[in-house]
Protein backbone atom coordinates (compact mmCIF):
# COMPACT_ATOMS: atom_id res chain seq x y z
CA UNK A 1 28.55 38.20 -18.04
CA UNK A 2 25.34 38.19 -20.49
CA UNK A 3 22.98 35.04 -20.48
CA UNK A 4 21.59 33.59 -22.95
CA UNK A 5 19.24 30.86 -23.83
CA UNK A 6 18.92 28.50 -26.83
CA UNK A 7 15.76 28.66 -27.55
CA UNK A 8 14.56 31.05 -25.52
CA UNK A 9 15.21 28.50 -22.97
CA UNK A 10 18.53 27.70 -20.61
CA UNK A 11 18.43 29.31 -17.02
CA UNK A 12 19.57 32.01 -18.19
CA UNK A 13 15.56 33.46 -17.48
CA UNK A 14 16.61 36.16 -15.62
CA UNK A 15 18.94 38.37 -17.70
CA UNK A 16 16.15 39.52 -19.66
CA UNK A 17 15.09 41.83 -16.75
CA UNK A 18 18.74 42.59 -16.11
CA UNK A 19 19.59 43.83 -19.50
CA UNK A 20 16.41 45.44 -21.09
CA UNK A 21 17.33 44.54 -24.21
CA UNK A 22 18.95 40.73 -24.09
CA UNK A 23 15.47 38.00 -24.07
CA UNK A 24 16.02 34.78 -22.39
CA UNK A 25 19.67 35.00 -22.87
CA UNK A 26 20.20 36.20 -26.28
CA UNK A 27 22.11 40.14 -27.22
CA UNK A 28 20.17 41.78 -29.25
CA UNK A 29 20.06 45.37 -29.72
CA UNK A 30 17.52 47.89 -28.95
CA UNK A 31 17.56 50.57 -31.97
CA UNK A 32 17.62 54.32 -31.59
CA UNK A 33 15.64 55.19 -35.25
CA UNK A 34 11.90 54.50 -32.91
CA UNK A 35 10.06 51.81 -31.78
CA UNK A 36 9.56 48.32 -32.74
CA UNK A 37 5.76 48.14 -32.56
CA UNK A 38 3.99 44.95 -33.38
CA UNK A 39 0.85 45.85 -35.41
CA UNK A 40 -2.37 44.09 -34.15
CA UNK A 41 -4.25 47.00 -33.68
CA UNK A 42 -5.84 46.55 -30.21
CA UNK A 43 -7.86 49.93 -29.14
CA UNK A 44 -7.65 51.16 -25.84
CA UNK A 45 -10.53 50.96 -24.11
CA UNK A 46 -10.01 54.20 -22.64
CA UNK A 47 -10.38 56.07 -25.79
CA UNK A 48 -6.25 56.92 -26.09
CA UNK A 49 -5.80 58.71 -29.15
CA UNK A 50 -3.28 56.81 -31.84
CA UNK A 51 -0.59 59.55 -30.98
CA UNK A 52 -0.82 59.37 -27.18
CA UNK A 53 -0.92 55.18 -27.69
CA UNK A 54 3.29 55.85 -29.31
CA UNK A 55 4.18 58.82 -27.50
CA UNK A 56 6.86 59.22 -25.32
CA UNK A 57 7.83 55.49 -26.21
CA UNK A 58 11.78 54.91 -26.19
CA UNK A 59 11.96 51.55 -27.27
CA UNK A 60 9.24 48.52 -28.24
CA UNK A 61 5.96 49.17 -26.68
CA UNK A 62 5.16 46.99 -23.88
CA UNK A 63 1.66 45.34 -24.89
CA UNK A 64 1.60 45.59 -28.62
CA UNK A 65 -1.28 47.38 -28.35
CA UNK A 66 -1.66 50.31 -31.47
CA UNK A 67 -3.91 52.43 -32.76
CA UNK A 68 -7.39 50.73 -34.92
CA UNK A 69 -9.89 52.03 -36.38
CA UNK A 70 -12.65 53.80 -34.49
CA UNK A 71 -15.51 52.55 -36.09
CA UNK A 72 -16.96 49.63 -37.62
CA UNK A 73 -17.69 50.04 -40.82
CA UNK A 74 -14.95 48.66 -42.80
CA UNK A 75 -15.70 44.72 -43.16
CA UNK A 76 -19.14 45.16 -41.93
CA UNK A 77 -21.75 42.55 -43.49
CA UNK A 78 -23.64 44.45 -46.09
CA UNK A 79 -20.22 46.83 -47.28
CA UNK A 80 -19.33 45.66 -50.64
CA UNK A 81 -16.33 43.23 -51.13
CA UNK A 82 -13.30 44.28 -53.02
CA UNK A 83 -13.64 43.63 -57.13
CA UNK A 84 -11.02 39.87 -56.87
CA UNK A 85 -11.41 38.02 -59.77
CA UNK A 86 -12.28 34.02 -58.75
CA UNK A 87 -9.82 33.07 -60.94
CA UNK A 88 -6.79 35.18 -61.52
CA UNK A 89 -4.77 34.74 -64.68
CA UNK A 90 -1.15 34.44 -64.72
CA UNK A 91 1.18 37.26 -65.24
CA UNK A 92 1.94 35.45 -68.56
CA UNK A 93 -1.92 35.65 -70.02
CA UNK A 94 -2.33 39.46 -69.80
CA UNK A 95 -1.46 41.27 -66.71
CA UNK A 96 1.14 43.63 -67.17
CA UNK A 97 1.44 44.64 -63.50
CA UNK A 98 2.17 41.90 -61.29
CA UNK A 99 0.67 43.27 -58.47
CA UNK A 100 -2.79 43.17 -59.57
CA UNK A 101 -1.73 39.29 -60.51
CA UNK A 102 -0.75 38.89 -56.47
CA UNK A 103 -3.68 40.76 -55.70
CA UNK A 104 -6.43 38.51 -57.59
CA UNK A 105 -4.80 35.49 -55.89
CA UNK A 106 -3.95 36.37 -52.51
CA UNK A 107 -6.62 38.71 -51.83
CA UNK A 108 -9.81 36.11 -51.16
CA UNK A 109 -7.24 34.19 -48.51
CA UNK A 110 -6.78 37.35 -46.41
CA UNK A 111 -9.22 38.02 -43.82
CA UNK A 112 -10.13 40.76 -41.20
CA UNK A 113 -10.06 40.10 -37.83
CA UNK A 114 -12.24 41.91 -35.10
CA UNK A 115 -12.12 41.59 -31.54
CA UNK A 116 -15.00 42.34 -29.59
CA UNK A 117 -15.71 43.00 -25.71
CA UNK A 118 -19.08 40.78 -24.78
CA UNK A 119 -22.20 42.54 -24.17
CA UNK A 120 -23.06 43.17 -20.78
CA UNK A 121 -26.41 44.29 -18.67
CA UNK A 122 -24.35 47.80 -18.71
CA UNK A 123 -23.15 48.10 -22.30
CA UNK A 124 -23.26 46.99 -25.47
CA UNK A 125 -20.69 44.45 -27.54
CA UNK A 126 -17.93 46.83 -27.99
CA UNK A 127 -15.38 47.15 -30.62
CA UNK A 128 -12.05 46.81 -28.98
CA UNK A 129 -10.03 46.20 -32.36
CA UNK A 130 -8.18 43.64 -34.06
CA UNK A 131 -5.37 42.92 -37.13
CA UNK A 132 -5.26 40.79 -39.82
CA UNK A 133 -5.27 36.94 -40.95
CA UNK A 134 -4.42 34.40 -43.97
CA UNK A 135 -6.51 31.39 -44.43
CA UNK A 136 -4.67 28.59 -44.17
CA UNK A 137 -7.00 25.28 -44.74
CA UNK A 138 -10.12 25.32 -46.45
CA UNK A 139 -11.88 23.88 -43.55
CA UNK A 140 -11.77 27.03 -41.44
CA UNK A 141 -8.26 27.78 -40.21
CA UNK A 142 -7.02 30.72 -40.41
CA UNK A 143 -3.41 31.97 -39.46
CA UNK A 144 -3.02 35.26 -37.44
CA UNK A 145 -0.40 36.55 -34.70
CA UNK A 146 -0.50 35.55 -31.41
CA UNK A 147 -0.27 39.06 -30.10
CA UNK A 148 -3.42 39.82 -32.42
CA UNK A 149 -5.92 37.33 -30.18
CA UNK A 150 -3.50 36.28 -27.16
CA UNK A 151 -5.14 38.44 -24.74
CA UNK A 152 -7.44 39.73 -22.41
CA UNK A 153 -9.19 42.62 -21.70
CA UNK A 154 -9.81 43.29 -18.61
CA UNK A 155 -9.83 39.95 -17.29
CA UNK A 156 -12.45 38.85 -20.35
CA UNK A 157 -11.98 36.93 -23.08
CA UNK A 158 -12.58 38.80 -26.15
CA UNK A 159 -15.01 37.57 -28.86
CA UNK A 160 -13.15 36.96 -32.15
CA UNK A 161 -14.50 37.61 -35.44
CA UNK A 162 -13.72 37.13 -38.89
CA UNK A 163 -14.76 38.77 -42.04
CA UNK A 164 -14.13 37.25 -45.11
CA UNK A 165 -13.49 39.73 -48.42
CA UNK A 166 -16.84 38.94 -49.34
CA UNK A 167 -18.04 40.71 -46.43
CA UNK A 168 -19.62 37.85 -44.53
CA UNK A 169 -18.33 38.03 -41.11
CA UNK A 170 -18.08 34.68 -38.66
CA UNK A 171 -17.48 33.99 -35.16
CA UNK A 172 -13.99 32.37 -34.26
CA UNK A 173 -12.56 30.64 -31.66
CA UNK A 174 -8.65 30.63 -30.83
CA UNK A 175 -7.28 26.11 -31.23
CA UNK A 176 -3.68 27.11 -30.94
CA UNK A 177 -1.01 30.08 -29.67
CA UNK A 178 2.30 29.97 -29.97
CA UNK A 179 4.13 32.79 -27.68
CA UNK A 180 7.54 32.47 -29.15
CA UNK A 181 6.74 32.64 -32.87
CA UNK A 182 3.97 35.26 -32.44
CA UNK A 183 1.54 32.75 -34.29
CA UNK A 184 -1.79 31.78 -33.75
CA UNK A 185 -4.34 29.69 -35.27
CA UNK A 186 -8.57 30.46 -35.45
CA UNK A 187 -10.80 28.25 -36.73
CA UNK A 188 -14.41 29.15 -38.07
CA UNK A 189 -17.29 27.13 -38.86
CA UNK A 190 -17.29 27.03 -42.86
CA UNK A 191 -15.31 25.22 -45.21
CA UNK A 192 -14.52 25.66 -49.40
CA UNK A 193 -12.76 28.74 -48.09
CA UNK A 194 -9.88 30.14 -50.51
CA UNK A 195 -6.59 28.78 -48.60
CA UNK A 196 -3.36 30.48 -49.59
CA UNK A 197 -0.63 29.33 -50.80
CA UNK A 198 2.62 29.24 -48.49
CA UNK A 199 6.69 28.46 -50.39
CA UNK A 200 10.17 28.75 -48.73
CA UNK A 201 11.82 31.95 -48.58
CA UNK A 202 14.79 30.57 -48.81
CA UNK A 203 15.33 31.68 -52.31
CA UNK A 204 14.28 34.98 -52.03
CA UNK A 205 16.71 37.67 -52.99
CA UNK A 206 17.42 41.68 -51.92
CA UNK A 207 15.04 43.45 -54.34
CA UNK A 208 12.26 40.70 -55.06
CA UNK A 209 8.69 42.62 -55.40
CA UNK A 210 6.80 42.31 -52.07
CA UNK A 211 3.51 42.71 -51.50
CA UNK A 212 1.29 42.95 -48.41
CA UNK A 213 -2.25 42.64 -47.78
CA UNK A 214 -4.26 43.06 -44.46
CA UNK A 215 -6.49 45.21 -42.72
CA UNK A 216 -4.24 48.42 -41.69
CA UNK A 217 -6.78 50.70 -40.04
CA UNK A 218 -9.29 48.35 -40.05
CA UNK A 219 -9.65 49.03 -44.15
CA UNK A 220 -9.99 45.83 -45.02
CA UNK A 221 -8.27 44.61 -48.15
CA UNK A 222 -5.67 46.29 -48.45
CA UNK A 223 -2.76 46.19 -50.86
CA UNK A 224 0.27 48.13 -50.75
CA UNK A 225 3.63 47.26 -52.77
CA UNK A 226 7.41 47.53 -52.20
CA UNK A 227 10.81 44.98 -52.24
CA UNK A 228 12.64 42.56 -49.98
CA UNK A 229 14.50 45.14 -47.95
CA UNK A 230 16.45 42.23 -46.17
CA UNK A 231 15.91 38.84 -44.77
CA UNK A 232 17.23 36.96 -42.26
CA UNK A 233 16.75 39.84 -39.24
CA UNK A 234 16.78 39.03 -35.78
CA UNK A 235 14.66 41.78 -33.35
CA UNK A 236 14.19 42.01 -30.01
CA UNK A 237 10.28 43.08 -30.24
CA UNK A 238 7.59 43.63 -27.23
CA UNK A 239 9.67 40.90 -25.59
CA UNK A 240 10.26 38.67 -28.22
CA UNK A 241 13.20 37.53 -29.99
CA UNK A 242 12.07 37.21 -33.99
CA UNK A 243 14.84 35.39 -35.61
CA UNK A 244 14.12 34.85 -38.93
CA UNK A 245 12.26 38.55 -40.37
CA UNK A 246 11.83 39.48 -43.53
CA UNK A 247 12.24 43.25 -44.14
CA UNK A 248 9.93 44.95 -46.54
CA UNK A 249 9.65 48.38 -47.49
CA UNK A 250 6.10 47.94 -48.33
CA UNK A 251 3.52 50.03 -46.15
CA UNK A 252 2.45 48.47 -43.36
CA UNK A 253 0.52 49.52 -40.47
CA UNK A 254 -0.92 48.86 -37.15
CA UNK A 255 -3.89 46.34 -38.53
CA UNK A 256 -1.75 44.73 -41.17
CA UNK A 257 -0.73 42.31 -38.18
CA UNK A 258 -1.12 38.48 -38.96
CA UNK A 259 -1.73 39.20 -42.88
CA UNK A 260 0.16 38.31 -45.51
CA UNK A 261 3.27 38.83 -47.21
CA UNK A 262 3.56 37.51 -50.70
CA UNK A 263 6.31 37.35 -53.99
CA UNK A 264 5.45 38.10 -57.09
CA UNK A 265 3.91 33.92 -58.18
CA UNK A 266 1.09 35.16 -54.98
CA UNK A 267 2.32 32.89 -53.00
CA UNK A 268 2.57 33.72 -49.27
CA UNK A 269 6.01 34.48 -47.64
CA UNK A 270 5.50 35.37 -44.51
CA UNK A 271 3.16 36.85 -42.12
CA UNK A 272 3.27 40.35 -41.43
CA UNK A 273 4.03 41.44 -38.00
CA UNK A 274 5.68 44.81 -36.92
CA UNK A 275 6.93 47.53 -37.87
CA UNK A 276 10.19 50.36 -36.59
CA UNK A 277 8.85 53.59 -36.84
CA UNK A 278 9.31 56.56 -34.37
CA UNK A 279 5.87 57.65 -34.97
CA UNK A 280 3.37 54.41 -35.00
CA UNK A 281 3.03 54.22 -39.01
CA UNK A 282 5.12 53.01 -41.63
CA UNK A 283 8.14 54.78 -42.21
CA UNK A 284 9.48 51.97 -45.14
CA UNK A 285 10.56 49.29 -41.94
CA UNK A 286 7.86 46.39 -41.63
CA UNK A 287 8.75 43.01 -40.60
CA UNK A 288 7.04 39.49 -41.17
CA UNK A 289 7.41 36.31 -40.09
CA UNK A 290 9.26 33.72 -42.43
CA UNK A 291 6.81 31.50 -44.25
CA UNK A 292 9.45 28.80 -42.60
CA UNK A 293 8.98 29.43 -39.53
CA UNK A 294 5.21 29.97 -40.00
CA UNK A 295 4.77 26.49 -41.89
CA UNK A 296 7.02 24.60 -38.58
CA UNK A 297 4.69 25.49 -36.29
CA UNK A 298 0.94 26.13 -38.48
CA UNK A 299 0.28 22.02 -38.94
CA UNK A 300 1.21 22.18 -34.82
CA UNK A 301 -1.27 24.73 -33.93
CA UNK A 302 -4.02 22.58 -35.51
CA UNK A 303 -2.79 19.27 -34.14
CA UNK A 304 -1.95 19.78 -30.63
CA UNK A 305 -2.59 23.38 -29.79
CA UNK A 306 0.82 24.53 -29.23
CA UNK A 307 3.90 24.19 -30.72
CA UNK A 308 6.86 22.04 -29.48
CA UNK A 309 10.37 23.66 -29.46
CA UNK A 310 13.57 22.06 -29.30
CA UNK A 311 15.73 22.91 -26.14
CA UNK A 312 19.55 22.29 -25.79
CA UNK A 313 19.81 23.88 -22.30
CA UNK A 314 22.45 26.46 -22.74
CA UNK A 315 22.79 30.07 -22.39
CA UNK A 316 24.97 32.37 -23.78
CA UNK A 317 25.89 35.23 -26.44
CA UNK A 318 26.98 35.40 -30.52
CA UNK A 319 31.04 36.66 -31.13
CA UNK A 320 30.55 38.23 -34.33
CA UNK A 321 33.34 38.39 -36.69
CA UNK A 322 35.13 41.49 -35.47
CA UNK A 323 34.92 40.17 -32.17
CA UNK A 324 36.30 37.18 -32.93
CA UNK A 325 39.19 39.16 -35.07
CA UNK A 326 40.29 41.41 -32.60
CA UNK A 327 40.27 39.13 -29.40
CA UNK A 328 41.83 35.80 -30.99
CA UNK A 329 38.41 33.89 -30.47
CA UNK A 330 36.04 31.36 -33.00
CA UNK A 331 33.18 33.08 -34.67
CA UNK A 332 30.07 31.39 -33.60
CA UNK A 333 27.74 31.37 -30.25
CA UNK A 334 29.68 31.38 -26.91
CA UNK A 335 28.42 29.07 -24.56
CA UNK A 336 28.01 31.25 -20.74
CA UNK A 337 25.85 28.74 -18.81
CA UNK A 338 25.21 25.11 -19.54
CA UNK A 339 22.21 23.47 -17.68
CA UNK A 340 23.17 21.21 -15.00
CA UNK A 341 21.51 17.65 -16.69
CA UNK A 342 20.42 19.06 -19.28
CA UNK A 343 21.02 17.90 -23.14
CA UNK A 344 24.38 19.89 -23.70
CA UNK A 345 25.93 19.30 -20.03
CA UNK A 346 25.00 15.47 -20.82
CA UNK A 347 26.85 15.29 -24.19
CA UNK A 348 29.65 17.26 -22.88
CA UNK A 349 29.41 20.89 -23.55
CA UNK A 350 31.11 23.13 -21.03
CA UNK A 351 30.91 26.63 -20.52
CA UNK A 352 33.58 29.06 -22.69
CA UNK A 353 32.31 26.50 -25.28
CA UNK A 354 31.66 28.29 -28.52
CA UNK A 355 29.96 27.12 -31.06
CA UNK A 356 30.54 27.35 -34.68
CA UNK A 357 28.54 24.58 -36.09
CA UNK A 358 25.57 22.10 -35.89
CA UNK A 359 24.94 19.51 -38.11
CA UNK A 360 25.86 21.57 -41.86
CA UNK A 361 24.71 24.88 -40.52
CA UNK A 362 27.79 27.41 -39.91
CA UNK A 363 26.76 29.59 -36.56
CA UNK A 364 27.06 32.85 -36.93
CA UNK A 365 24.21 34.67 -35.72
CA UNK A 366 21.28 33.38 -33.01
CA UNK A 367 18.74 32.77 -36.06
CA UNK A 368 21.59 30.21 -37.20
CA UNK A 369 21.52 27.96 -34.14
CA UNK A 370 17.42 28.22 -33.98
CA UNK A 371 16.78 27.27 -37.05
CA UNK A 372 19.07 24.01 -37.07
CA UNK A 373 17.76 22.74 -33.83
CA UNK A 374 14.08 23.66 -35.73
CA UNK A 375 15.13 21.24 -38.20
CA UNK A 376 16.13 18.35 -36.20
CA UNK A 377 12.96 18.56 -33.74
CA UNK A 378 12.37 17.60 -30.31
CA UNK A 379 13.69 14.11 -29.99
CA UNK A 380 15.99 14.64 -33.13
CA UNK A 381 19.90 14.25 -32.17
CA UNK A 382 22.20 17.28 -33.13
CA UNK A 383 26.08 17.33 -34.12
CA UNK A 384 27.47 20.51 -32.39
CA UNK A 385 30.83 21.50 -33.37
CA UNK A 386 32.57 23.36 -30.77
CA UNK A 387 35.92 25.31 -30.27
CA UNK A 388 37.94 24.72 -26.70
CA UNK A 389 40.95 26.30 -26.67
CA UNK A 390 41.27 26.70 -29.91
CA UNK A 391 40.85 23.03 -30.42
CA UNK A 392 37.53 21.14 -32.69
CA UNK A 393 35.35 19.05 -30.36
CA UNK A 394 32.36 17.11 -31.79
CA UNK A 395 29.88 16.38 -29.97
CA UNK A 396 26.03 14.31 -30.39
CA UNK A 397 23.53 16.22 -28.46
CA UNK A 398 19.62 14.84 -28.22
CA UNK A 399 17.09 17.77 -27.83
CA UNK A 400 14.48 17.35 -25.45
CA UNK A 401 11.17 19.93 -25.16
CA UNK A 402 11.29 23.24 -23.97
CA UNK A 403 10.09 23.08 -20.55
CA UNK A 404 6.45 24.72 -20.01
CA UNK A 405 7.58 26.88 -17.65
CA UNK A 406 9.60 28.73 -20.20
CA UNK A 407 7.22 28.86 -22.81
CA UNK A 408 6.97 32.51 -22.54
């Protein structure tokens, strides 16, 4: 019986090494068209070429590590900045192509970001790679992926910098990680800096223009074009469960990690963040993180440090439509373990539970059940609609903090 967690949470910890592709209790499925490969860009320090980094890779590569650029020019002080305008005019004054309209106003707000092993009495500071950011205050905070900055190199900190599109390039220091969401927030010391400019995707349609700059290769500033392929996706990713991806057919590529997505107004839309390609570089399947999901947990980052989830205590598995159809069952999220004391087993949720709605939010996928506990909060009180026996049971369930040690 598969286990699966509500927010990455429950006990049901240990069927993601059972079932390679099920995390923290969830079924999500591994695909056969390559490998999901988030794109921070982290170089081996062993001098691996990019095609020995992806080859012979079944499924998501274990580290996130992919291929950067070997040298050091691009976003070096002194290289000259790309031509944005300071102010850029609407579509409606006299630019015919939108995408130099997204470009002007996006472009100043996306950063490079360069990681750095410390100098030693045995070697130099040595480029080790990097990704991608947005700025996200004017003060100095700047939004990247976790998997970009959240780790070490061999058993060293790396030093992180940033290099603005003017070309000036400051030191930054990591003030909040967020496993779970792949987010992370820097902060450097300047402020008047060009923040961007973050909506709801929630009206965003199958065909909107989408474009994405970052740093793919290290190039700094780079803008590449294409549509909402689909939204919504949930991907099992380097050990992560993403629930709420946007899928773009615009290029993206190892670097592009933790820049940004935008719609055709230039506002930001979500973060990019990996790509499925069986060779390491875009094959017309990149993936970035809601702007939703980015803006729940951003404000956190800055505040506390981390990012509080809500936790319901419950593991289990989605019955999709045909399942539900062809063995008499309710569509919605079977409930397979229920935490002893926890917030479902003390409102009355049993296991063989399913289900099919919380508070106005019909569950019919995993993203559907994260994102309405996301909206209620820790502390917030849930109504959970269940089916028992074919029978509707209503019940008030209080969310309480994902416990540390399942933080990821």
């Amino acid at each position: 019986m598969s286990e699966f967690d509500d927010f990455y949470g429950g006990d049901g910890r240990s069927s993601f090494l059972l079932r390679g592709c099920l995390i923290l209790g969830l079924v999500v499925l591994c695909l056969g068209l390559g490998a999901f490969i988030a794109i921070g860009a982290v170089a081996s320090l062993k001098g691996v070429s990019p095609v020995e980094l992806f080859q012979d890779e079944p499924s998501a590569t274990a580290t996130g590590e992919a291929p950067s650029a070997p040298e050091e020019k691009p976003g070096t002080p002194g290289a000259a900045p790309p031509t944005w305008k300071e102010k850029p005019p609407a579509p409606e004054e006299g630019v015919e192509n939108p995408v130099v309209f997204v470009a002007r106003k996006v472009g100043p707000s996306v950063v490079q970001v360069k990681l750095f092993l410390p100098e030693t009495q045995r070697a130099p500071r040595q480029y080790i790679g990097g990704g991608s950011g947005v700025i996200y205050r004017g003060d100095g905070y700047i939004l990247t992926n976790e998997h970009v900055v959240g780790k070490q190199i061999q058993g060293v900190n790396p030093i992180i910098t940033v290099v603005l599109v003017s070309g000036e390039e400051l030191e930054a220091e990591v003030v909040g990680a967020d496993r779970l969401t792949d987010l992370a927030m820097l902060k450097i010391d300047k402020v008047g800096l060009p923040a961007a400019e973050f909506t709801s995707t929630e009206s965003l349609q199958i065909g909107d223009l989408a474009v994405a700059i970052g740093s793919p290769f290290g190039l700094e500033a780079t803008v590449t074009q294409g549509v909402i392929s689909a939204v919504q996706r949930q991907e099992y990713i380097e050990g992560r469960v993403y629930y709420d991806l946007i899928q773009t057919d615009a290029a993206i590529n190892p670097g592009n990690s933790g820049g940004a997505l935008s719609n055709s107004k230039g506002q930001v839309i979500g973060i990019n963040t990996a790509i499925l390609s069986p060779t390491g570089v875009d094959a017309g399947l990149g993936f970035a993180i809601s702007s939703d999901v980015v803006m729940g947990i951003a404000d956190q980052l800055i505040e506390k440090g981390k990012a509080s989830h809500p936790y319901m205590g419950i593991a289990g598995e989605v019955i999709s439509k045909e399942v539900a159809e062809k063995f008499d069952l309710e569509e919605g999220f079977r409930v397979e373990y229920v935490e002893p004391g926890g917030p479902a087993d003390s409102a009355g949720i049993r296991e063989e539970d399913i289900i099919t709605k919380v508070d106005d939010t019909d569950i019919k996928r995993y993203g559907d059940l994260i994102k309405a506990l996301a909206k209620k909060g820790v502390g917030g009180t849930v109504t959970v609609i269940v089916a028992r026996d074919h029978k509707e049971l209503q019940f008030e369930v209080t969310l309480i903090e994902r416990p540390a040690e399942l933080q990821g």
